[in-house]
PDB file of N, CA and C in Angstrom:
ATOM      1  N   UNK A   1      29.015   7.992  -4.437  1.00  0.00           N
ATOM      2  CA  UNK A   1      28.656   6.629  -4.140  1.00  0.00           C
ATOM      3  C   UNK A   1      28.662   5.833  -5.444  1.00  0.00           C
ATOM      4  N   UNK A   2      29.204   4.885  -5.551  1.00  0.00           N
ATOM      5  CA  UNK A   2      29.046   3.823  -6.320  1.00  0.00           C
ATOM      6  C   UNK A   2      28.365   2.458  -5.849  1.00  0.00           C
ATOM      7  N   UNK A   3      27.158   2.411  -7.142  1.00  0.00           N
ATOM      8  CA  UNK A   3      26.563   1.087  -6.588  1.00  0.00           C
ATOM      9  C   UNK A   3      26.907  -0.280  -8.336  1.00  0.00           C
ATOM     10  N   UNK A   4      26.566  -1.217  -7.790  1.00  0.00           N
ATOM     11  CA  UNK A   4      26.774  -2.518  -8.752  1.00  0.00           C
ATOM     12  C   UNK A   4      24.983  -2.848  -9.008  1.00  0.00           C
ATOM     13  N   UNK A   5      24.933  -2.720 -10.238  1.00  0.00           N
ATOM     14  CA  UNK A   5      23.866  -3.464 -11.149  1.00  0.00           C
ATOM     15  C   UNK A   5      23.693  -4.395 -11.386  1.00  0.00           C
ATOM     16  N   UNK A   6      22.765  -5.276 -10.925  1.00  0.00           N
ATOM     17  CA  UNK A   6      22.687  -6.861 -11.622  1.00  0.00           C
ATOM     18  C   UNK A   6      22.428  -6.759 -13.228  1.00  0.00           C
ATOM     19  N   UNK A   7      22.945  -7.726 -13.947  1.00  0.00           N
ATOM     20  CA  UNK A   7      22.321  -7.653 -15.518  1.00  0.00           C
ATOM     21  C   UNK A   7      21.034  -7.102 -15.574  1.00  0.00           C
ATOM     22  N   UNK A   8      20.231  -7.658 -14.896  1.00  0.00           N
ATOM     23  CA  UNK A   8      18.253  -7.164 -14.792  1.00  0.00           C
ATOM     24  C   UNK A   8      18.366  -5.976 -14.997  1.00  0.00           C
ATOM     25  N   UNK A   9      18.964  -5.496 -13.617  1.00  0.00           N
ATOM     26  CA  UNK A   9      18.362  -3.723 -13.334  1.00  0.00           C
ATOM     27  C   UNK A   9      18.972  -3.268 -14.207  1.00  0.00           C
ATOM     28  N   UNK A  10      20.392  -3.685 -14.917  1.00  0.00           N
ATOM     29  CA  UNK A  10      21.034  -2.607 -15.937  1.00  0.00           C
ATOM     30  C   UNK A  10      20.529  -2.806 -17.407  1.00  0.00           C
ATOM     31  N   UNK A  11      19.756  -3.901 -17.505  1.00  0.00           N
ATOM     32  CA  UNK A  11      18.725  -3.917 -18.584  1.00  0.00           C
ATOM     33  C   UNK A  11      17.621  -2.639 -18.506  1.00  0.00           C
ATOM     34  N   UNK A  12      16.885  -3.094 -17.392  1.00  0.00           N
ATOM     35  CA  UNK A  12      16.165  -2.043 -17.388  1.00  0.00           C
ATOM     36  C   UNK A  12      16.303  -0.729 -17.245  1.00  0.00           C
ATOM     37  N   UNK A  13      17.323  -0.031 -16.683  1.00  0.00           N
ATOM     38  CA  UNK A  13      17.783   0.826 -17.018  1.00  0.00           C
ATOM     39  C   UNK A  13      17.773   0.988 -18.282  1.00  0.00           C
ATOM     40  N   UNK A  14      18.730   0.932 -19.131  1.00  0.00           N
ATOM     41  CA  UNK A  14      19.090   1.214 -20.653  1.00  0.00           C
ATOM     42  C   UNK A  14      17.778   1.255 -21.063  1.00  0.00           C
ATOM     43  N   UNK A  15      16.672   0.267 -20.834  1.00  0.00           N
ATOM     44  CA  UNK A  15      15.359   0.167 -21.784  1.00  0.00           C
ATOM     45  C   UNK A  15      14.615   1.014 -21.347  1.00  0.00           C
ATOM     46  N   UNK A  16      15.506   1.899 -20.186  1.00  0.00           N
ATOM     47  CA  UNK A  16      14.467   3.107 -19.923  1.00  0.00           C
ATOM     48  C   UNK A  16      14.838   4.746 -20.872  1.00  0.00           C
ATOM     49  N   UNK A  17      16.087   4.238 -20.921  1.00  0.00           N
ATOM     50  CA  UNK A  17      16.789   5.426 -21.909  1.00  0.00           C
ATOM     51  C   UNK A  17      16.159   5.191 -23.072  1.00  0.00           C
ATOM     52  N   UNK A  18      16.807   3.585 -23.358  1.00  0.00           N
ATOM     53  CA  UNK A  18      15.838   4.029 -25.340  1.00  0.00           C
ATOM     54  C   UNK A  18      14.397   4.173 -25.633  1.00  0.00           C
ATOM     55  N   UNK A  19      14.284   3.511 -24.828  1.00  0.00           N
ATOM     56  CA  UNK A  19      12.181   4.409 -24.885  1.00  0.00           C
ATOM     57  C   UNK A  19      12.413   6.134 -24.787  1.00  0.00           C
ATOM     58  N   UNK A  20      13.138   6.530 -24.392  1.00  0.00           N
ATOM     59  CA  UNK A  20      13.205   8.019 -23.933  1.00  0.00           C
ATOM     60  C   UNK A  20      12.606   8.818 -22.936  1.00  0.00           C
ATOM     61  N   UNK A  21      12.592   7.746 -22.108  1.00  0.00           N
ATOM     62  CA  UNK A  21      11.692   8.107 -21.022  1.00  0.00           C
ATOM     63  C   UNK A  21      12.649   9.330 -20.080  1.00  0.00           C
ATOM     64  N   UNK A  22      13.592   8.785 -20.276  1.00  0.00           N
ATOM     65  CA  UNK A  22      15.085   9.784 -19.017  1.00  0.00           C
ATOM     66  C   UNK A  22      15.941  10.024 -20.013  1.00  0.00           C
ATOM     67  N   UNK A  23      17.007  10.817 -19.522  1.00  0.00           N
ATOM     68  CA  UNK A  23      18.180  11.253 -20.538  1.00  0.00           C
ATOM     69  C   UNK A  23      19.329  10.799 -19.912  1.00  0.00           C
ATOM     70  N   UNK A  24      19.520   9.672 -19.001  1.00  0.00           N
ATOM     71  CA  UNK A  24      20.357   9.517 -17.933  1.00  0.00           C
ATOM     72  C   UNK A  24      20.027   8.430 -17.154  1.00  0.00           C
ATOM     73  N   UNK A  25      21.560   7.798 -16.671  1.00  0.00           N
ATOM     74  CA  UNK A  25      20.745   6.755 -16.023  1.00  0.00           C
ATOM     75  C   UNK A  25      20.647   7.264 -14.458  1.00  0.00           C
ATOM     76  N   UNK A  26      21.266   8.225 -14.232  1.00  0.00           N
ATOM     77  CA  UNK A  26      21.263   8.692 -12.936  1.00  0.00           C
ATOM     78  C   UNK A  26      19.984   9.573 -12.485  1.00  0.00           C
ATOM     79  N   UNK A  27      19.187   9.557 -13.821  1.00  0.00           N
ATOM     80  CA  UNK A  27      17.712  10.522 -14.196  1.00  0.00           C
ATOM     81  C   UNK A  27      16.828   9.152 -13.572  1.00  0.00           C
ATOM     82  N   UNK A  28      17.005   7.724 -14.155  1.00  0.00           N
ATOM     83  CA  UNK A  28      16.142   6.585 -14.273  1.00  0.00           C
ATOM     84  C   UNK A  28      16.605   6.266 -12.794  1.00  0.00           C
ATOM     85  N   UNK A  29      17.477   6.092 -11.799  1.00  0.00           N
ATOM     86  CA  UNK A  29      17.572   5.915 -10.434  1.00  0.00           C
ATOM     87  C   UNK A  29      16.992   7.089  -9.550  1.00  0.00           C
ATOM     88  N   UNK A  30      17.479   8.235 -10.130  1.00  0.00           N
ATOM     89  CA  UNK A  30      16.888   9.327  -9.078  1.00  0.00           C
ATOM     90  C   UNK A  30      14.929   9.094  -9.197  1.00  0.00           C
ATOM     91  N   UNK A  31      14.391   8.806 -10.216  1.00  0.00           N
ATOM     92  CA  UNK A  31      13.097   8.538 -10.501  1.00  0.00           C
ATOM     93  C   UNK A  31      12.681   7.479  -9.670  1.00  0.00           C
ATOM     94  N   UNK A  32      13.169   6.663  -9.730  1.00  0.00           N
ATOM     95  CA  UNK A  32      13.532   5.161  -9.033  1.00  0.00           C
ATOM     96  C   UNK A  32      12.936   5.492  -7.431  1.00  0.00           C
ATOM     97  N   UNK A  33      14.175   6.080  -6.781  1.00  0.00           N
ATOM     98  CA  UNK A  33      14.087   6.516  -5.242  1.00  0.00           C
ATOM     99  C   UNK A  33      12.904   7.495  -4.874  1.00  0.00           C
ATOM    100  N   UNK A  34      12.736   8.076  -6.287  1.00  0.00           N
ATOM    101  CA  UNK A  34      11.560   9.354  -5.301  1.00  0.00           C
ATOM    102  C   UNK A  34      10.324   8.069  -5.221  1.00  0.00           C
ATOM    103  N   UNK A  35      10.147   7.400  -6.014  1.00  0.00           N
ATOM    104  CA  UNK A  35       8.940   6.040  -6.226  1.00  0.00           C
ATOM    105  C   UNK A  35       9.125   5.522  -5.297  1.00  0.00           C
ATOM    106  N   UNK A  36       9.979   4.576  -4.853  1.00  0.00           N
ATOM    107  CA  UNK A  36      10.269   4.188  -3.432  1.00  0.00           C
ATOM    108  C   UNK A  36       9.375   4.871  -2.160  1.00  0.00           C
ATOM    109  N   UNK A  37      10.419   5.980  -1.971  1.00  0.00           N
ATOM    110  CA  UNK A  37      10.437   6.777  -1.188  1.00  0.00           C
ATOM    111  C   UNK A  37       7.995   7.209  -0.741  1.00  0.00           C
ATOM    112  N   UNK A  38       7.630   7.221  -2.060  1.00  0.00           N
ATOM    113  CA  UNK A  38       6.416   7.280  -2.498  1.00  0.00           C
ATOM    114  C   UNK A  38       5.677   5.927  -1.817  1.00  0.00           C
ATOM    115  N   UNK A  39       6.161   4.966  -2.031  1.00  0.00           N
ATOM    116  CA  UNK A  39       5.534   4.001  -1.847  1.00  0.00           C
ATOM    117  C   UNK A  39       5.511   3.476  -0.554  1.00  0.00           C
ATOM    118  N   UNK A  40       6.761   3.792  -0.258  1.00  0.00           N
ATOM    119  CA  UNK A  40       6.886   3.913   1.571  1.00  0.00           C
ATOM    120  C   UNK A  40       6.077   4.889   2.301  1.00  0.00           C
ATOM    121  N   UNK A  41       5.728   5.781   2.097  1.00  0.00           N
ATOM    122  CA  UNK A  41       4.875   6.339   2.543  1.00  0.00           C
ATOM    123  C   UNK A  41       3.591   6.531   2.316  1.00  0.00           C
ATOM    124  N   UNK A  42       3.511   5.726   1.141  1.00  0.00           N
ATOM    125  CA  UNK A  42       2.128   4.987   1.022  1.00  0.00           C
ATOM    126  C   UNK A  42       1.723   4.185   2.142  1.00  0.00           C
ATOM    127  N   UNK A  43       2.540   3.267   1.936  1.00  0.00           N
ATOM    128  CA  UNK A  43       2.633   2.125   2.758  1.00  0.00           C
ATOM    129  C   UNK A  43       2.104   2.219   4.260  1.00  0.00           C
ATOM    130  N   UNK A  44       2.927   3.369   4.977  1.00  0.00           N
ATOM    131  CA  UNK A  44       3.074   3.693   6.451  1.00  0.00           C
ATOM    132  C   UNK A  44       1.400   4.123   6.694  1.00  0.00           C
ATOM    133  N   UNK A  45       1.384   5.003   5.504  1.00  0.00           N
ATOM    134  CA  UNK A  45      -0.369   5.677   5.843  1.00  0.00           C
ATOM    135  C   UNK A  45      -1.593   4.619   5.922  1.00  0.00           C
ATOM    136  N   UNK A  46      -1.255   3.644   4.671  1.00  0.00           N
ATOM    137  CA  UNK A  46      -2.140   2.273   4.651  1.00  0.00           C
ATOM    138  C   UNK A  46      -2.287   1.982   6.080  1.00  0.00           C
ATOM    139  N   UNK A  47      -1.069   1.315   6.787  1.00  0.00           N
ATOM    140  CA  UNK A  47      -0.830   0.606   7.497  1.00  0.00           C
ATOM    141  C   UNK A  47      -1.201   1.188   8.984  1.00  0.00           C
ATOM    142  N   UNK A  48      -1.533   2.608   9.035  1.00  0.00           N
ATOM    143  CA  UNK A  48      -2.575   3.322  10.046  1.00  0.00           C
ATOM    144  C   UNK A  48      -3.711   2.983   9.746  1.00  0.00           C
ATOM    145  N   UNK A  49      -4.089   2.974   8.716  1.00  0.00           N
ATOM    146  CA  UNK A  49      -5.530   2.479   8.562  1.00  0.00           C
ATOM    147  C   UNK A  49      -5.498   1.442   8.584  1.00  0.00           C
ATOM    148  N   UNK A  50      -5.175   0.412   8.566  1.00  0.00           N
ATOM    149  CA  UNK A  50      -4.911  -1.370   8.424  1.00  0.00           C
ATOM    150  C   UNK A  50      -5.404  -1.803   9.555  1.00  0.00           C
ATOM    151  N   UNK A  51      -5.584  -1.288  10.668  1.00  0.00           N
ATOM    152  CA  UNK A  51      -6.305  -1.377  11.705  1.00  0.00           C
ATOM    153  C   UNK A  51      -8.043  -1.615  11.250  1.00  0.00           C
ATOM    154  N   UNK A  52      -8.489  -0.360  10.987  1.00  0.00           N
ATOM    155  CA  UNK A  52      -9.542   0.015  11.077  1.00  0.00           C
ATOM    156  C   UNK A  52     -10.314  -1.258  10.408  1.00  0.00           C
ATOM    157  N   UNK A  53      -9.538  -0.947   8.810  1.00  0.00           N
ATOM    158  CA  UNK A  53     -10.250  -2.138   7.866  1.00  0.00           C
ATOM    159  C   UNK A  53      -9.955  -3.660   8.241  1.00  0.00           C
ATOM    160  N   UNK A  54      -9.118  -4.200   8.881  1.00  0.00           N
ATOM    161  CA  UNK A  54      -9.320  -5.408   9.607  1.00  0.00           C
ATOM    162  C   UNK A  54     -10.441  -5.231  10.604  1.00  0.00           C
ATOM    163  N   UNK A  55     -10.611  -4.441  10.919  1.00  0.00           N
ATOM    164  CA  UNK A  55     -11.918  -4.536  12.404  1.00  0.00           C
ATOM    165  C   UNK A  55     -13.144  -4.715  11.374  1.00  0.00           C
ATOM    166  N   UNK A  56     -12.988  -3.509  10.256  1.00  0.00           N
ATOM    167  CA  UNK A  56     -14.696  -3.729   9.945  1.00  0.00           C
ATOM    168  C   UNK A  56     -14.728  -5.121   9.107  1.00  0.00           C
ATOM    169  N   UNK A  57     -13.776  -5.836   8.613  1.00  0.00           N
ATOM    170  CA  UNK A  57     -13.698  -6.962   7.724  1.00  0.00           C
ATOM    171  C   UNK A  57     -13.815  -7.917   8.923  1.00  0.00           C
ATOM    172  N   UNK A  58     -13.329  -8.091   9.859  1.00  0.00           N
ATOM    173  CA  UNK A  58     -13.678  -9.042  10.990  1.00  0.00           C
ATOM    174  C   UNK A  58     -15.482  -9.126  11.812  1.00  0.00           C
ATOM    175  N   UNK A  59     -15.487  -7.600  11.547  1.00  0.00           N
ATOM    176  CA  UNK A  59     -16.911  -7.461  12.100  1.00  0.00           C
ATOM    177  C   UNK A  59     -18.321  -7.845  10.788  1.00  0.00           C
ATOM    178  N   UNK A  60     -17.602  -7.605   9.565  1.00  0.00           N
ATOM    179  CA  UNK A  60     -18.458  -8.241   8.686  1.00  0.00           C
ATOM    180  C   UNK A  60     -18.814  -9.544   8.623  1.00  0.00           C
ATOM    181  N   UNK A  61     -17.619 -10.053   8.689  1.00  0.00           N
ATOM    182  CA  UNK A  61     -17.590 -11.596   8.626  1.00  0.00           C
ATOM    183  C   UNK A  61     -18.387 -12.386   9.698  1.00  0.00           C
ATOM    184  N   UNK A  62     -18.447 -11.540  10.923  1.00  0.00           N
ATOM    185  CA  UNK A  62     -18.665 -12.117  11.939  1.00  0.00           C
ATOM    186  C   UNK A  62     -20.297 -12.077  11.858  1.00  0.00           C
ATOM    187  N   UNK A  63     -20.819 -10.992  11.378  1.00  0.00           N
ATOM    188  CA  UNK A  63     -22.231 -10.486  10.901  1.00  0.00           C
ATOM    189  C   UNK A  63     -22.628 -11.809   9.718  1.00  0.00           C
ATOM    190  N   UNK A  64     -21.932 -11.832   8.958  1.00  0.00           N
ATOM    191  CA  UNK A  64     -22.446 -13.252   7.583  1.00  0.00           C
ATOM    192  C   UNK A  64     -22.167 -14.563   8.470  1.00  0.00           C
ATOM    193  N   UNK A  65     -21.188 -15.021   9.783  1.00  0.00           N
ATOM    194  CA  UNK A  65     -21.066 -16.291   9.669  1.00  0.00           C
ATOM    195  C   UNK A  65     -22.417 -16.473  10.817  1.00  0.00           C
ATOM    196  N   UNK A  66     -22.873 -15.371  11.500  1.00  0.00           N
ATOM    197  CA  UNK A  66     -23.813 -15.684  12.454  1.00  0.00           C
ATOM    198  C   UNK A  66     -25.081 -15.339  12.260  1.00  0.00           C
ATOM    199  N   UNK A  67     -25.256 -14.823  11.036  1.00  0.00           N
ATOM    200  CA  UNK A  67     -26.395 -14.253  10.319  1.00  0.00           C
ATOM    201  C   UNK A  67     -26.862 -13.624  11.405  1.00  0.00           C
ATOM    202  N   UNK A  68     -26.526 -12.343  11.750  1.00  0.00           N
ATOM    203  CA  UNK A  68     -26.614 -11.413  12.588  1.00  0.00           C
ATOM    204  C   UNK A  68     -27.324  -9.798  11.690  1.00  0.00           C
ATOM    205  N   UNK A  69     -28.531 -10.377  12.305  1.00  0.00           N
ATOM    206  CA  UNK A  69     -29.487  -8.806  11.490  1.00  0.00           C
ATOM    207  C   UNK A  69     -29.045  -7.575  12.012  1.00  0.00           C
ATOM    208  N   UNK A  70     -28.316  -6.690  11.473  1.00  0.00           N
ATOM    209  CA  UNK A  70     -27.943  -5.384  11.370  1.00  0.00           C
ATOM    210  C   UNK A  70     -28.908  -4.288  12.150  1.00  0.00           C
ATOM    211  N   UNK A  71     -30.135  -5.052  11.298  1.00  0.00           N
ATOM    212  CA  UNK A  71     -31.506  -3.767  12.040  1.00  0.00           C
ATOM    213  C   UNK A  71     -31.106  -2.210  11.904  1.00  0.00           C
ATOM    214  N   UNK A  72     -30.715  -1.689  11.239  1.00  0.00           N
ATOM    215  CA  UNK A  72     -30.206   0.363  11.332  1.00  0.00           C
ATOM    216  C   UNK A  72     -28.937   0.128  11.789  1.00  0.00           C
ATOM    217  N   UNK A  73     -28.251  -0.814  12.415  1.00  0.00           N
ATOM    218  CA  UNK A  73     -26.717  -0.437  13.304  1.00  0.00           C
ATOM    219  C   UNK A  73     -25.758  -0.549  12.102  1.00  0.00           C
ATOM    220  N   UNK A  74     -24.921   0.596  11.942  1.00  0.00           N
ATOM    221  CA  UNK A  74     -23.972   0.592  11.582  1.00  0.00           C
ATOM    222  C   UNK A  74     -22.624  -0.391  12.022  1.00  0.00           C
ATOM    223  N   UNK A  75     -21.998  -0.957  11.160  1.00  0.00           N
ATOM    224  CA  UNK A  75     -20.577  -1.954  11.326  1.00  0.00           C
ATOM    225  C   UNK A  75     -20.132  -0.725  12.207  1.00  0.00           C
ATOM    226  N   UNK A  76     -20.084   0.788  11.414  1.00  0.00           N
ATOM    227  CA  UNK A  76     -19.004   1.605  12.482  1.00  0.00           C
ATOM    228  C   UNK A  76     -19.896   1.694  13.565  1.00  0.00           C
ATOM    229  N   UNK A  77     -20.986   1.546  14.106  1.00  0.00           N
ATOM    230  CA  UNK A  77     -21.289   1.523  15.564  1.00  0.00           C
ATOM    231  C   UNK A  77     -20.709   1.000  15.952  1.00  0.00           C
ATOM    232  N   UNK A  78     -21.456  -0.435  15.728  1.00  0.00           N
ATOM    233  CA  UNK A  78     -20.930  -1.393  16.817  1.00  0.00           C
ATOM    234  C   UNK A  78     -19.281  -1.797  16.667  1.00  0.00           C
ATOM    235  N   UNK A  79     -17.920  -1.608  15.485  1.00  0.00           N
ATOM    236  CA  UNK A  79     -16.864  -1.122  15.900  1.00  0.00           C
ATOM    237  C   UNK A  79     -16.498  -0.057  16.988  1.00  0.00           C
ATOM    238  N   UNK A  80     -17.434   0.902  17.306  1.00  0.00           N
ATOM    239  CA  UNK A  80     -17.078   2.033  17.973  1.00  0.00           C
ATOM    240  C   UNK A  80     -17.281   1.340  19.776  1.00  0.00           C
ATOM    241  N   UNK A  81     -18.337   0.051  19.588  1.00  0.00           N
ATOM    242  CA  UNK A  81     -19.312  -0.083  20.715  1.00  0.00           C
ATOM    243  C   UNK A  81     -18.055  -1.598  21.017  1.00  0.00           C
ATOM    244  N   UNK A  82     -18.018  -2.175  20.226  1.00  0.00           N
ATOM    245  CA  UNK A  82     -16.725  -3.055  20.973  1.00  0.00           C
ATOM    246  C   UNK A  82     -15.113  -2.248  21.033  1.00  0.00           C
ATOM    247  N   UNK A  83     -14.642  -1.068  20.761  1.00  0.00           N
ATOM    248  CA  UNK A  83     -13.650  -0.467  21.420  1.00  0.00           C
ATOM    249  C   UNK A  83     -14.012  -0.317  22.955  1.00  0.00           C
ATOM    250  N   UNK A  84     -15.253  -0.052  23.172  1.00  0.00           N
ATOM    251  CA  UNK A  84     -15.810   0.367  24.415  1.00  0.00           C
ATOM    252  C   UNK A  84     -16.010  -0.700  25.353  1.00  0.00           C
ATOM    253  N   UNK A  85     -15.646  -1.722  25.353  1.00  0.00           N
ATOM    254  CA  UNK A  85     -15.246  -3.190  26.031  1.00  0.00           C
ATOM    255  C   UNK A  85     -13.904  -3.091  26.575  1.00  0.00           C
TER     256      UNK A  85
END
């Protein structure tokens, strides 16, 4: 496969060789993709949880704008207790 470099990326490339970070630029792309690849599946796992933490950030908020006394109840209760609606 052959790909095309914008000036940028082939800057950065090279400035990854002379630091000495890689011995190659095909070392500084293969590094490249496993990061990607990393971050995407960061991403996917976040984004299972991205649920959760919008509920308890909605249920907080909703607790400060109505000044709603807690009293012992856990946010994850009553998250658990409005799934149950």
């Amino acid at each position: 496969m052959n790909i095309n470099l914008t000036p940028e990326q082939e800057q950065i490339v090279n400035d990854e060789l002379k630091s000495g970070h890689f011995r190659s630029a095909e070392e500084v792309i293969a590094t490249a993709l496993v990061a990607l690849r990393k971050k995407e599946r960061l991403s996917l796992a976040t984004d299972s949880n991205g649920d959760h933490d919008d509920a308890v950030r909605e249920m907080l908020n909703f607790v400060e704008k109505n000044r709603t006394p807690l009293q012992g109840i856990s946010v994850k209760q009553l998250i658990r207790e409005g799934h149950r609606l």
